[in-house]
Protein backbone atom coordinates (compact mmCIF):
# COMPACT_ATOMS: atom_id res chain seq x y z
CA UNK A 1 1.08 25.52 14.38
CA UNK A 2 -0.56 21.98 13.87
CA UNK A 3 -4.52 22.09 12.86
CA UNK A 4 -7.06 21.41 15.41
CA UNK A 5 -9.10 18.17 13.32
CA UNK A 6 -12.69 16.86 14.52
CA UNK A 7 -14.98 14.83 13.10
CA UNK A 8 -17.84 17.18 11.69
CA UNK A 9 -21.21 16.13 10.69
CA UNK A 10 -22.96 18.96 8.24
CA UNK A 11 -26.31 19.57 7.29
CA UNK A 12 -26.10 22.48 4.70
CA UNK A 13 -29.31 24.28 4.15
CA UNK A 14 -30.29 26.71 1.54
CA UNK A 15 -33.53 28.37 0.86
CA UNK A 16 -34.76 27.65 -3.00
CA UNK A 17 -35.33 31.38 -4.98
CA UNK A 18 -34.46 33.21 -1.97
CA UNK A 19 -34.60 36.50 -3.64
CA UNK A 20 -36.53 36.26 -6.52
CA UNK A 21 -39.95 38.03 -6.55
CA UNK A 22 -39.69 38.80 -3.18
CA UNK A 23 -38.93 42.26 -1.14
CA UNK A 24 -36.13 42.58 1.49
CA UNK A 25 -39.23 42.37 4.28
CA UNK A 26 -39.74 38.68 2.94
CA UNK A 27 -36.53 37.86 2.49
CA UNK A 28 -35.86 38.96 6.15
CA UNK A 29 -38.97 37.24 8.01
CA UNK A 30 -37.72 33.35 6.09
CA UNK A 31 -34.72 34.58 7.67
CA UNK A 32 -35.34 34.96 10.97
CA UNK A 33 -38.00 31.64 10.18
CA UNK A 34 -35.66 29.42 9.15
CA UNK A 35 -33.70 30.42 11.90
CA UNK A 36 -36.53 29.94 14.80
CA UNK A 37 -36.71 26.46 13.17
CA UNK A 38 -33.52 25.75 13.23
CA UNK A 39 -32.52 26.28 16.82
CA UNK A 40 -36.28 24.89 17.75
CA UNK A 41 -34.67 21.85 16.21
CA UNK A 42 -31.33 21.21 17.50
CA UNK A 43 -32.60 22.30 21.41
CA UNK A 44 -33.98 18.62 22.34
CA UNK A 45 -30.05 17.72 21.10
CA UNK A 46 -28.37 19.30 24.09
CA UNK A 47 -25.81 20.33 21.83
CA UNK A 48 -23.04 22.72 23.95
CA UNK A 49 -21.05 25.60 22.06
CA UNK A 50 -18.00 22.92 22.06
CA UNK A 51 -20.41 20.28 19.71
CA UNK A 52 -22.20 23.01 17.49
CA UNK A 53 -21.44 25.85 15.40
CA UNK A 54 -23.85 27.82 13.15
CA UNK A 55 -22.31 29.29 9.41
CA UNK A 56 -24.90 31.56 7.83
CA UNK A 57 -24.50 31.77 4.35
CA UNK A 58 -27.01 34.29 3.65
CA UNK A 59 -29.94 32.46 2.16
CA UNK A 60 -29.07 29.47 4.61
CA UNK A 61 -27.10 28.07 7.16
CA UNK A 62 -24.78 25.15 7.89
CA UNK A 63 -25.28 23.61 10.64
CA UNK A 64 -22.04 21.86 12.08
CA UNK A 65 -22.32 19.42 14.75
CA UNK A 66 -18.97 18.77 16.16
CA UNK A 67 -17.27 15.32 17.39
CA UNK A 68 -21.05 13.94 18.52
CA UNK A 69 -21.69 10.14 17.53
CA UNK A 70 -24.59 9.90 19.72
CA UNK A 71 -27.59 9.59 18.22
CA UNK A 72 -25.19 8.21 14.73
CA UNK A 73 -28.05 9.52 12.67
CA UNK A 74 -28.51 13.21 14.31
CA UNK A 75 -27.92 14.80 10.83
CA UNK A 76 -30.36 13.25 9.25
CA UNK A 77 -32.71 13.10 12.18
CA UNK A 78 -31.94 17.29 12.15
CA UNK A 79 -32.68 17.58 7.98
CA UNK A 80 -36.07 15.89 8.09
CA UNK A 81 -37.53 17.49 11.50
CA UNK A 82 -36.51 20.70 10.01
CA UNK A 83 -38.91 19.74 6.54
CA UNK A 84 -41.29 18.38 8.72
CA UNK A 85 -41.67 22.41 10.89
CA UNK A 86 -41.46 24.02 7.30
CA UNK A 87 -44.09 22.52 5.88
CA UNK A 88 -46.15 22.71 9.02
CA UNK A 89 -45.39 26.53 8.71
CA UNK A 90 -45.64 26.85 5.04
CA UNK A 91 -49.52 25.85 5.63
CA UNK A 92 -50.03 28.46 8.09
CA UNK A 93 -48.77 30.80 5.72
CA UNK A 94 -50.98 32.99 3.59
CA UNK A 95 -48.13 34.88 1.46
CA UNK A 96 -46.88 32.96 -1.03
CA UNK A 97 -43.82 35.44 -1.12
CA UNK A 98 -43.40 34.32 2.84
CA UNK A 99 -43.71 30.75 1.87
CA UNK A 100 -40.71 29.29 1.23
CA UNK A 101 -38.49 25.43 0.35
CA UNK A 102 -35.01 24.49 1.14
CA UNK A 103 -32.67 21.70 -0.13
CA UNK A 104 -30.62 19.95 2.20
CA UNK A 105 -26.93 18.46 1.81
CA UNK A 106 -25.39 16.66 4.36
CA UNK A 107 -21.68 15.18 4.71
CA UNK A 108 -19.32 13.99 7.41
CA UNK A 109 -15.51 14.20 6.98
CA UNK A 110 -12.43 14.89 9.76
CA UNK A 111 -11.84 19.09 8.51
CA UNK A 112 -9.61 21.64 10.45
CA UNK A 113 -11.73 24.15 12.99
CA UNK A 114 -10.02 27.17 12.39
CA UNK A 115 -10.35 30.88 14.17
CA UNK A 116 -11.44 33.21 11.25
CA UNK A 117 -10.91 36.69 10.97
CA UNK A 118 -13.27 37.81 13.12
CA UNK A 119 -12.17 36.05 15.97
CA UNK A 120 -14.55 33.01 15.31
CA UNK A 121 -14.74 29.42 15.18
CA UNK A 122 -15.38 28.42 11.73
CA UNK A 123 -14.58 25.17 9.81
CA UNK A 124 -12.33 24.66 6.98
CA UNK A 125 -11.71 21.10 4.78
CA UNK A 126 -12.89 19.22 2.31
CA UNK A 127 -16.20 17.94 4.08
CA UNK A 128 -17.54 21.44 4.33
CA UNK A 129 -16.66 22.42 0.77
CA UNK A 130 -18.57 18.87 -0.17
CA UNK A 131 -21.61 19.48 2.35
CA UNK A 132 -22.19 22.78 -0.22
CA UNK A 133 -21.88 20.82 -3.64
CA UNK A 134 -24.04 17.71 -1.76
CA UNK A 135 -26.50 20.57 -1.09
CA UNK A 136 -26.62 22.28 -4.66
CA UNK A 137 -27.73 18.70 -6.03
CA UNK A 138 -30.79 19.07 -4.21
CA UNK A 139 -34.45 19.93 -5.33
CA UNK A 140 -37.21 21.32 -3.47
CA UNK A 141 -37.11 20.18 -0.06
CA UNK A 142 -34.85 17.40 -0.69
CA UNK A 143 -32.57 15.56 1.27
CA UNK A 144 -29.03 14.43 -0.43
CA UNK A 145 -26.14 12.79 1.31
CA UNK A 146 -22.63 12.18 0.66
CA UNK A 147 -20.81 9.09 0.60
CA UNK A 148 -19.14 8.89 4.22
CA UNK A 149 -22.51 9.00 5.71
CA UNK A 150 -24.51 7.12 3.17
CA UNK A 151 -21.89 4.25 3.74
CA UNK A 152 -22.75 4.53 7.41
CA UNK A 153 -26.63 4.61 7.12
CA UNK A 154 -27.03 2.38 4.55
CA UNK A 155 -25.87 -0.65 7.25
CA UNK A 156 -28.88 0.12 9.61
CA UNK A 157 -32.29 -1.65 9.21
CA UNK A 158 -33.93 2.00 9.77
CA UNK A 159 -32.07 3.33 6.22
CA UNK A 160 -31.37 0.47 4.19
CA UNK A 161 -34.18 0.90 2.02
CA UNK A 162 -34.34 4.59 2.00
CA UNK A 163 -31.52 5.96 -0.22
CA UNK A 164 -31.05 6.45 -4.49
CA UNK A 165 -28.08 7.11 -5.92
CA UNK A 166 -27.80 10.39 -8.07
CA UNK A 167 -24.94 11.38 -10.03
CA UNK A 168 -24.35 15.22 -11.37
CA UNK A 169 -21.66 17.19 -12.99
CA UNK A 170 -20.32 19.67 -9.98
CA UNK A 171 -17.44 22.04 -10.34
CA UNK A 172 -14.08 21.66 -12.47
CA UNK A 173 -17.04 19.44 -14.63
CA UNK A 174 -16.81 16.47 -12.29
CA UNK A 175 -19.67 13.96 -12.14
CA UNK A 176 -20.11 13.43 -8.55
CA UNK A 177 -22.66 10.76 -6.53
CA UNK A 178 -24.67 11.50 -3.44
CA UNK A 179 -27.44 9.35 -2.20
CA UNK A 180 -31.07 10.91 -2.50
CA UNK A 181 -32.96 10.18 1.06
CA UNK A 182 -36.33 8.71 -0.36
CA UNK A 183 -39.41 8.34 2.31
CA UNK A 184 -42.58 7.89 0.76
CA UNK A 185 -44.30 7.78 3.87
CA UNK A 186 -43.50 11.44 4.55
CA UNK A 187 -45.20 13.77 2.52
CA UNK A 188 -42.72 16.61 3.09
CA UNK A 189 -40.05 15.06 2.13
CA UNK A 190 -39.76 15.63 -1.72
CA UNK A 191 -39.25 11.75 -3.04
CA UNK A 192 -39.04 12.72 -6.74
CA UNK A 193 -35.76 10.75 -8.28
CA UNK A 194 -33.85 12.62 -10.91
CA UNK A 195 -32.51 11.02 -13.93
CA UNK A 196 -28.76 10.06 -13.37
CA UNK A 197 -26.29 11.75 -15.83
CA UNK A 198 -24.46 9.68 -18.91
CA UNK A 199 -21.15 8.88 -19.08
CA UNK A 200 -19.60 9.51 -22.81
CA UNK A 201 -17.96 6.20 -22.24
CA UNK A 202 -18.08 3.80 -25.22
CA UNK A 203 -17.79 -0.42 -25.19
CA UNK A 204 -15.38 -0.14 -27.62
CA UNK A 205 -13.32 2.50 -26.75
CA UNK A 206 -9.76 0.82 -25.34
CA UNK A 207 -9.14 1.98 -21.55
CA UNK A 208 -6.01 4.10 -21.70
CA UNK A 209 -2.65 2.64 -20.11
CA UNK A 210 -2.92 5.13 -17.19
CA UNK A 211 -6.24 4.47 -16.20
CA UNK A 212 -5.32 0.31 -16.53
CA UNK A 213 -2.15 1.05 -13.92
CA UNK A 214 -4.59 2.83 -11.53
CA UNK A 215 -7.12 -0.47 -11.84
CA UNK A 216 -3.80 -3.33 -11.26
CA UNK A 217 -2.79 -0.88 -8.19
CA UNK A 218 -6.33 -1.19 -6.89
CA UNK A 219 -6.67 -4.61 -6.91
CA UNK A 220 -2.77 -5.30 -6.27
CA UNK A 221 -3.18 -2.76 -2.68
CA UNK A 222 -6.97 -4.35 -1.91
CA UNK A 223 -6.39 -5.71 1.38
CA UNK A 224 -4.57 -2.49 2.27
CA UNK A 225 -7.83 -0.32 0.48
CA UNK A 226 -10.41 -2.27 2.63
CA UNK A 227 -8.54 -1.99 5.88
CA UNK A 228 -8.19 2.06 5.47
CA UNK A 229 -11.55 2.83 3.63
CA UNK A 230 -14.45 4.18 5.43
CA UNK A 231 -14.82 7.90 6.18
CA UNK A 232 -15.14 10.45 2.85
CA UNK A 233 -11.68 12.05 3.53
CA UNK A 234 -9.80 7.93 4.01
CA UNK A 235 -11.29 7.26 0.43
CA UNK A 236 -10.17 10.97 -0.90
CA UNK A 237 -6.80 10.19 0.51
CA UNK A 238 -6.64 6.76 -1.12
CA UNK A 239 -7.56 8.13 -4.75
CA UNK A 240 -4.57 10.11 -4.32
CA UNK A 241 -2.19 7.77 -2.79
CA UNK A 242 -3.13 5.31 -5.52
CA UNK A 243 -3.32 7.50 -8.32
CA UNK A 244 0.77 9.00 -7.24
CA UNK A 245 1.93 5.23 -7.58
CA UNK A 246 0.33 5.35 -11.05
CA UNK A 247 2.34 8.98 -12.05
CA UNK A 248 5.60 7.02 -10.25
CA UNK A 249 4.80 4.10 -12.89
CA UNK A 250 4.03 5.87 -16.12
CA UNK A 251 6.72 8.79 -15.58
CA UNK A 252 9.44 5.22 -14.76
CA UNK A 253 9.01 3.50 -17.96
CA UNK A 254 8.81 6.84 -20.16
CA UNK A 255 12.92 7.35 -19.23
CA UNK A 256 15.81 5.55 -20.55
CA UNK A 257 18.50 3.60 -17.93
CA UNK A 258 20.58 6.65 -17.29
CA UNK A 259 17.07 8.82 -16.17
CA UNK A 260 16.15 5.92 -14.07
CA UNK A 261 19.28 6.19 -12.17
CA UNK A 262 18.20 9.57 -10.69
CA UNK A 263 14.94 8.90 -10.55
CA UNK A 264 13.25 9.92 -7.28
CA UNK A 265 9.58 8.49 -6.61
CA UNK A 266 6.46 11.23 -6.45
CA UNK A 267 5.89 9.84 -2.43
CA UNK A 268 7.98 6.95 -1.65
CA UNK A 269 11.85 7.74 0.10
CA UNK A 270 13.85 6.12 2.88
CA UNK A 271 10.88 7.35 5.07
CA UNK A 272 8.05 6.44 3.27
CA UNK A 273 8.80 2.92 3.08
CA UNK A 274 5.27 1.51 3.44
CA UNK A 275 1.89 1.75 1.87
CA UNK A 276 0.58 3.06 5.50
CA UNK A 277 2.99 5.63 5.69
CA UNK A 278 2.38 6.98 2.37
CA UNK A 279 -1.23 6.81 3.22
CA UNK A 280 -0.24 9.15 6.40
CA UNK A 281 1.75 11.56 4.64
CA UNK A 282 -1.11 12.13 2.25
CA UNK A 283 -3.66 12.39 4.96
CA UNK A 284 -1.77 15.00 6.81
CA UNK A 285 -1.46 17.48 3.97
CA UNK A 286 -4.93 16.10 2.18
CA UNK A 287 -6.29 19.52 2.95
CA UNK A 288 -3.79 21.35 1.80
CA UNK A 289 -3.78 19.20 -1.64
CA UNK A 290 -7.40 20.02 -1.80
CA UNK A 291 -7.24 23.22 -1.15
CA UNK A 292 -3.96 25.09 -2.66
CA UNK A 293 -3.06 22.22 -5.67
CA UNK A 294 -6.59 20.75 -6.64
CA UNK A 295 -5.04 17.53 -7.15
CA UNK A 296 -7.80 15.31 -5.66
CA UNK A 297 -9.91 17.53 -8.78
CA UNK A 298 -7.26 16.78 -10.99
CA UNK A 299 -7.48 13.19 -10.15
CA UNK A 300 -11.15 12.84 -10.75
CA UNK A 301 -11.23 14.84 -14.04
CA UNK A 302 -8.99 11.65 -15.28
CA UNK A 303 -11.12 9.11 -13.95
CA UNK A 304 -14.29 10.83 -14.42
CA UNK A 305 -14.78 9.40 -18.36
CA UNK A 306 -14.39 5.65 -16.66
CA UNK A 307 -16.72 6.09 -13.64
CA UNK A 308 -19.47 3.34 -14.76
CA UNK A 309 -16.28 0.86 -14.95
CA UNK A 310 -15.62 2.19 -10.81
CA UNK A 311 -17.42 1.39 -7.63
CA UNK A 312 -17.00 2.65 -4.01
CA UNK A 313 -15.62 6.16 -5.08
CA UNK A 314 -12.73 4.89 -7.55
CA UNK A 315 -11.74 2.12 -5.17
CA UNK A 316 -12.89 -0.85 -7.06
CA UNK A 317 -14.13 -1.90 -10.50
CA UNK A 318 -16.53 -4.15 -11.96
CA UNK A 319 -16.34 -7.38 -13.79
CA UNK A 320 -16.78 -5.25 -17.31
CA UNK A 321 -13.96 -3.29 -16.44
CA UNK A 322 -11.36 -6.01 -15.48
CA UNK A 323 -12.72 -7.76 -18.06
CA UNK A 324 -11.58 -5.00 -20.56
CA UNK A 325 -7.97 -4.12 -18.71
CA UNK A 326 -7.35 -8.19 -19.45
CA UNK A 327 -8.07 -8.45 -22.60
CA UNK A 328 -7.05 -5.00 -23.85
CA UNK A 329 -3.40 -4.64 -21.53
CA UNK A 330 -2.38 -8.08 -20.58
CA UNK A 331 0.78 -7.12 -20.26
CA UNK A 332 0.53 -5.38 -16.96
CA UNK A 333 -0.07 -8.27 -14.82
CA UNK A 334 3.57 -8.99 -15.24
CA UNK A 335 5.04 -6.11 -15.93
CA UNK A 336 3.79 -4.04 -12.87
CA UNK A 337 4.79 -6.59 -10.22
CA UNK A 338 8.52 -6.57 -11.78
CA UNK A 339 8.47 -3.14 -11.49
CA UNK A 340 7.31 -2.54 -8.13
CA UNK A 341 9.56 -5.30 -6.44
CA UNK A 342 12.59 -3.13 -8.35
CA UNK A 343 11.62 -0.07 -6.88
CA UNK A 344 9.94 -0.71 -3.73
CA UNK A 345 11.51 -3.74 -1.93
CA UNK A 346 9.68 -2.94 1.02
CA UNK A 347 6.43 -4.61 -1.06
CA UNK A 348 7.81 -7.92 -0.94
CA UNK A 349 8.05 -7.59 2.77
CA UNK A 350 4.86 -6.82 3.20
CA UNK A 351 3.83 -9.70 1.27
CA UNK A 352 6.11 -11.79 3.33
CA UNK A 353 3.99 -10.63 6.24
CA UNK A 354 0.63 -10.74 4.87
């Protein structure tokens, strides 16, 4: 049976020390707190049972607002009236084991609603598993965003100011970059900005041949990167799509004439006879790719090490790092466009076209 999709906007909140120094009758009043905040919250939203679905997580809650573009910034309108309540309750609070902070993740991405085994609606995908790691880079009453709706904020007058970037090592040791909501002008809001990570990544250190094919197929497929980009799972999908032309290259050239024969490519065939409908194939079983085979984690561990040479999630470089790939692998620019008119003539009609 074919997934249900929608477009899911998260706000992931998680109360900071939950259990520590605290007895269960704490733990259960910032609880049922959190929750009376919560729903106080969302109810001038007019959010229906169709739009909204609530995932405790024990010492929080997601909060998933489904297919709902209207207000575009109700996520992050949601996070900061819900800091704004706490702290208004946290100084009507005399216990300081009743008093309590949260950090706040949110993310937007196209994920699968599913029925779980209790007979609910839940939500599976890569946006929900992102909303929790966006969340964990959080301090004390923070606010951090992902990249799908940083790149949508960002454009408005409202937000353009109001964001830092923050990278930090998340799981399978991948440095990943959320946007820190900054507003001095509210006091609840913790502004603090953390110290970004460091890269191990040397001058000197020669950009290996793999990583210099994934930079020629990024500038070589631009057009076609800028016309699909946008939402967090498009770009996810694109790493991938661009980083299985890269395996097709450096597995080709590794064979002799006789392997090449029989070669078959990792995604192209008679079907797949385009960059778009490689790009669909990949975006129909992304979840499955992120879920069962890791290979979007795989991906990133490789590029990880050259992530200062990257911008816009892996989808473009900077002038040091085409700089570097000229100087240090000249090679390619002629190589690569030999090969890829021998094994995908459909490229030169696209060109033809373009």
């Amino acid at each position: 049976m074919e997934a249900k999709t929608a477009l899911v906007k998260y706000i992931f909140l998680d109360v900071v020390n939950y259990s520590h120094e605290r007895s269960v009758e704490a733990q259960t009043e910032i609880i049922n707190t959190l929750n009376h905040i919560v729903k106080e919250t969302i109810e001038p939203f007019n959010l229906n049972q169709e739009n909204l679905i609530y995932l405790p997580t024990g010492d929080g809650i997601c909060i998933c607002i489904i297919n709902t573009l209207d207000p575009y910034d109700i996520h992050l309108q949601i996070a900061i009236t819900i800091l704004q309540k706490l702290d208004v309750y946290n100084n009507q609070q005399d216990d300081k084991k009743r008093k309590f902070d949260l950090r706040i993740g949110i993310n937007e991405n196209q994920d699968n609603i599913i029925t779980d085994i209790n007979e609910h609606t839940n939500i599976a995908g890569a946006g929900i598993n992102y909303a929790q790691r966006i969340m964990g880079m959080a301090g004390n009453n923070q606010i951090f965003v992902g990249q799908s709706v940083y790149e949508q904020l960002v454009q408005r007058e409202k937000y353009n100011n109001n964001f830092h970037s923050e990278t930090q090592i998340i799981k399978h040791d991948i440095p990943y970059t959320a946007y820190h909501y900054i507003n001095t002008d509210l006091p609840f809001i913790n502004s603090i900005i953390k110290r970004n990570i460091q890269t191990n990544i040397k001058i000197d250190e020669k950009i290996p041949k793999e990583i210099a094919v994934y930079r020629f197929f990024t500038k070589f497929f631009e057009e076609d990167i800028i016309r699909l980009s946008g939402h967090g799972s498009n770009n996810y999908t694109l790493i991938i799509l661009l980083y299985y032309l890269t395996e097709d290259y450096m597995k080709f050239i590794s064979m002799d004439k006789l392997e090449r024969k029989k070669w078959q490519s990792k995604i192209f065939n008679d079907n797949i006879n385009s960059f778009d409908k490689a790009y669909q194939l990949i975006e129909k079983s992304f979840f499955w790719l992120i879920c069962d085979s890791s290979s979007y984690y795989i991906i990133l561990l490789k590029l990880q090490k050259w992530s200062k040479l990257f911008k816009n999630e892996y989808l473009s470089y900077n002038k040091t790092f085409d700089k570097k790939v000229k100087t240090e692998w000249a090679g390619l620019s002629r190589e690569i466009p030999i090969y890829l008119l021998e094994m995908y003539p459909w490229i030169q009609n696209e060109e033809k076209n373009n």
